[in-house]
N, C-alpha and C. Protein backbone atom coordinates (compact mmCIF):
# COMPACT_ATOMS: atom_id res chain seq x y z
N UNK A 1 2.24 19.14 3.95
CA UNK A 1 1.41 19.28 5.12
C UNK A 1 0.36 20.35 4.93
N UNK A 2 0.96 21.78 4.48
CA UNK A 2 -0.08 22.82 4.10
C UNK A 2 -1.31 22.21 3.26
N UNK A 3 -1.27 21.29 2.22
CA UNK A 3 -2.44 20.83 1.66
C UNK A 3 -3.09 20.02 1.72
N UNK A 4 -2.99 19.49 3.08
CA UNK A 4 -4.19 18.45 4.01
C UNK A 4 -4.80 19.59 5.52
N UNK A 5 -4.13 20.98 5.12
CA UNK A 5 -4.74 21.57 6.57
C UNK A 5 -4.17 21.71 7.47
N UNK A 6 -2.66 21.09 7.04
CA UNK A 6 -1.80 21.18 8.81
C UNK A 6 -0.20 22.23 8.19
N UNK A 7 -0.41 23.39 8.84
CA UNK A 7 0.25 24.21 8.89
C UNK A 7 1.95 24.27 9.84
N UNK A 8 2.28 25.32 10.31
CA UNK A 8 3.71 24.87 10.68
C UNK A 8 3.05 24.76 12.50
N UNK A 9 1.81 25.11 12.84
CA UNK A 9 1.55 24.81 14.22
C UNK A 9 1.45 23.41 14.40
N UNK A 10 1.10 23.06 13.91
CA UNK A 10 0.81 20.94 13.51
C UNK A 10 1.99 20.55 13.02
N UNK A 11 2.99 21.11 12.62
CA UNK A 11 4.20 20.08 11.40
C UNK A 11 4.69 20.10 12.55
N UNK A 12 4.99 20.99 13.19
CA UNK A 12 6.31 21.13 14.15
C UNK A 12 6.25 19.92 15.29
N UNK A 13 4.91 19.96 16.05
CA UNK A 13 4.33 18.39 16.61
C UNK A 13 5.12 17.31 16.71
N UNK A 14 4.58 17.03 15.08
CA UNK A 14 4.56 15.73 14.51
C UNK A 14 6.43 15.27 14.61
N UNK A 15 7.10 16.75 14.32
CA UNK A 15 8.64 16.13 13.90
C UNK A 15 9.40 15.73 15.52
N UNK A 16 8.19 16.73 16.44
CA UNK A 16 9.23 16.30 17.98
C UNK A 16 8.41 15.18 19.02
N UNK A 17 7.97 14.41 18.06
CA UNK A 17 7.05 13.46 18.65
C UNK A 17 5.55 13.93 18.95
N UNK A 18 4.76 15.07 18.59
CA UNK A 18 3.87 14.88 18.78
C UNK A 18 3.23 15.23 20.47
N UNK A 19 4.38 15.28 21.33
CA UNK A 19 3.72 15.77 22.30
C UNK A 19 5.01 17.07 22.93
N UNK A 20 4.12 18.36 23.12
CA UNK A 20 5.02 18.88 23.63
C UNK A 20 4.99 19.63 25.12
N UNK A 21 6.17 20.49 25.27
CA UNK A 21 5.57 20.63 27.08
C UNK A 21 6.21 19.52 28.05
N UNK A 22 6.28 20.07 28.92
CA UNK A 22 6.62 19.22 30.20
C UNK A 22 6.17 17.68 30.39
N UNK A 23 6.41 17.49 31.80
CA UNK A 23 5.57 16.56 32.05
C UNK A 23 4.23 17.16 33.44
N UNK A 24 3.58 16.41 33.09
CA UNK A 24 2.07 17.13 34.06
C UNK A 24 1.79 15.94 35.00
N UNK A 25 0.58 16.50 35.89
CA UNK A 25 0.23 15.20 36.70
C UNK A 25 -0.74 14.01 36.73
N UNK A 26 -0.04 13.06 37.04
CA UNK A 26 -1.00 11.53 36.48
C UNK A 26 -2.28 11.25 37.42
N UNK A 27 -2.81 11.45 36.41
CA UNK A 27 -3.97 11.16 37.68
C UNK A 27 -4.21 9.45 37.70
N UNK A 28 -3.91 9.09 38.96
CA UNK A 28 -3.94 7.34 39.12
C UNK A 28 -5.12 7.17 38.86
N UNK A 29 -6.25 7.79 39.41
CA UNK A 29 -7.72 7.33 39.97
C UNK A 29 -8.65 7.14 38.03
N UNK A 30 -8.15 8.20 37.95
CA UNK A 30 -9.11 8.35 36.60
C UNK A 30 -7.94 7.02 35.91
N UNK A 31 -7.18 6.50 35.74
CA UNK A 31 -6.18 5.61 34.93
C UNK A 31 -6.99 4.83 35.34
N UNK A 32 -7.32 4.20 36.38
CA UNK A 32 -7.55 2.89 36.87
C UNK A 32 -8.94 2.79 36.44
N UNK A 33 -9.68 3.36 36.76
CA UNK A 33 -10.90 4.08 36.08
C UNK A 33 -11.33 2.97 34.35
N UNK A 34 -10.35 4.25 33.76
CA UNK A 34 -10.57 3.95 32.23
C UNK A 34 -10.16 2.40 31.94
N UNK A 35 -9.44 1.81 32.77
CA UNK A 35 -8.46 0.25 32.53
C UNK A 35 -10.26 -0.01 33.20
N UNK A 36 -10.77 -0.07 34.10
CA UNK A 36 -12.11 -1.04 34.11
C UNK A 36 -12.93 -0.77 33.25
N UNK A 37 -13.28 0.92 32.59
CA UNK A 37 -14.24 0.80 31.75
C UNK A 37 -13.88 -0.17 30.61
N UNK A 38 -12.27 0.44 29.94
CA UNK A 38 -12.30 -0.62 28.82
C UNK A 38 -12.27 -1.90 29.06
N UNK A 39 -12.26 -2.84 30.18
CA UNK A 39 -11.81 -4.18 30.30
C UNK A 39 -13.22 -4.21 30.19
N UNK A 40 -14.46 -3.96 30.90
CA UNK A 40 -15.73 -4.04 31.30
C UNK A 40 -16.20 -3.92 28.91
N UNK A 41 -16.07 -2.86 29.06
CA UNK A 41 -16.39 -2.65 27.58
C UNK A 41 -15.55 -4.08 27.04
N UNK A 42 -14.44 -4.24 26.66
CA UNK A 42 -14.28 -5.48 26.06
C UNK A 42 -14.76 -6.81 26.20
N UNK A 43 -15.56 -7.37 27.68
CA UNK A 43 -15.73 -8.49 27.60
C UNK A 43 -17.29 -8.01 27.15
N UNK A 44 -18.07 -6.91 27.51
CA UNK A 44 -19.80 -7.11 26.84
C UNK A 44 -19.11 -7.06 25.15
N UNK A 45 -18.57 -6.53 24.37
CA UNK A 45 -18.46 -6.90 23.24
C UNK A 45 -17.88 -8.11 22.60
N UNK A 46 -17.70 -8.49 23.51
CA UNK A 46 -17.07 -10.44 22.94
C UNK A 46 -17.92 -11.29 22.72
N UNK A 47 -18.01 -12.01 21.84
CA UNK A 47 -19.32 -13.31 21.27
C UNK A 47 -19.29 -14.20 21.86
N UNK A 48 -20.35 -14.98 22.65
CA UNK A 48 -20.90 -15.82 23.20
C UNK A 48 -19.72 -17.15 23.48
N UNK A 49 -19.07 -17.57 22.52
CA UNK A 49 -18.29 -18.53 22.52
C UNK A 49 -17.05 -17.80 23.28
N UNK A 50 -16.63 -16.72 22.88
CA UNK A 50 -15.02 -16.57 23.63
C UNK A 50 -15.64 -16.02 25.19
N UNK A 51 -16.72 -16.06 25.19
CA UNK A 51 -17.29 -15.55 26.98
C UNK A 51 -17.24 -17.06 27.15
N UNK A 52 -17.39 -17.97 26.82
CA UNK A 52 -17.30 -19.34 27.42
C UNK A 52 -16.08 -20.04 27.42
N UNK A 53 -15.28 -19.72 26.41
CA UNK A 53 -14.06 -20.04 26.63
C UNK A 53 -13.14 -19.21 27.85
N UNK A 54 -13.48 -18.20 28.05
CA UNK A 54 -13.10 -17.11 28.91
C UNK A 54 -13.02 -17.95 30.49
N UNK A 55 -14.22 -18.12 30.48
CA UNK A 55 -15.08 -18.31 31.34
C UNK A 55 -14.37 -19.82 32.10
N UNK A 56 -13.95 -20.71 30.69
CA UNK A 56 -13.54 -22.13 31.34
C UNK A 56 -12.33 -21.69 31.24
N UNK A 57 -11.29 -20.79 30.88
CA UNK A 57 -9.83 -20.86 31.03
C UNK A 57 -9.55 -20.25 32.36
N UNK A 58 -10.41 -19.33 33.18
CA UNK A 58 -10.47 -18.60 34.30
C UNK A 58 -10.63 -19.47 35.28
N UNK A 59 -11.53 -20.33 35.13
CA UNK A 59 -11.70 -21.69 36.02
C UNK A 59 -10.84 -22.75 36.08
N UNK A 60 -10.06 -22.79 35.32
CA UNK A 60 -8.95 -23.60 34.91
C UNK A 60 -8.00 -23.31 35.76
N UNK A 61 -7.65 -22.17 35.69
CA UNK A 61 -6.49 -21.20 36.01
C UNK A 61 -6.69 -21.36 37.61
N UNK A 62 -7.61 -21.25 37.84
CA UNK A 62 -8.21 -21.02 39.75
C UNK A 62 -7.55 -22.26 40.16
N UNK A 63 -8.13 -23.68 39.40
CA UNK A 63 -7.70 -24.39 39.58
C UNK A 63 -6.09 -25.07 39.73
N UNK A 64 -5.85 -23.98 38.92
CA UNK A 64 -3.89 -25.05 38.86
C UNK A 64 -3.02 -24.51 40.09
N UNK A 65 -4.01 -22.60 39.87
CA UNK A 65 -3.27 -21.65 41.62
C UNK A 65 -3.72 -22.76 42.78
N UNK A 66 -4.29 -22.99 42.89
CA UNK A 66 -5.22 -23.61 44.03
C UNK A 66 -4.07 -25.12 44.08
N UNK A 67 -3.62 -25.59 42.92
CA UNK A 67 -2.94 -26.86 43.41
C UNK A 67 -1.63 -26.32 43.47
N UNK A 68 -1.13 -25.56 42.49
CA UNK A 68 0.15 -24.79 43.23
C UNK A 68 0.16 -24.23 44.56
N UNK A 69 -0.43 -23.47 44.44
CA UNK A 69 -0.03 -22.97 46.60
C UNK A 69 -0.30 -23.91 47.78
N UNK A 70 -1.86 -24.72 47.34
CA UNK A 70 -1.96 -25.48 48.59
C UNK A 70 -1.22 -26.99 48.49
């Protein structure tokens, strides 16, 4: 470990999982937050074809709820 830079403040980490300390408080708002940025970020980076496939399996789907419940 010493000869990549990580000393016994970093080894010790790694052997008790890496996180140490209590537990702290969750912030819901910012969680929910980051779950739309990345969902939002994943569909602008998707190629043209899986936005259309997307697009007809979502419509699909509306469709089968729609004959299931009613």
């Amino acid at each position: 470990m010493v000869e990549y830079g990580n000393g016994v403040s970093q080894g010790a980490g790694q052997v008790a999982g890496g996180h140490g300390g209590g537990g702290g408080s969750v912030d819901v708002g910012t969680a929910i937050g980051d779950w739309f940025s990345n969902a939002a970020h994943t569909i602008e980076t998707m190629p043209p074809a899986e936005l259309i496939f997307l697009a007809v399996v979502v419509v699909v789907g509306l469709f089968v709820v729609k004959r299931l419940v009613f």
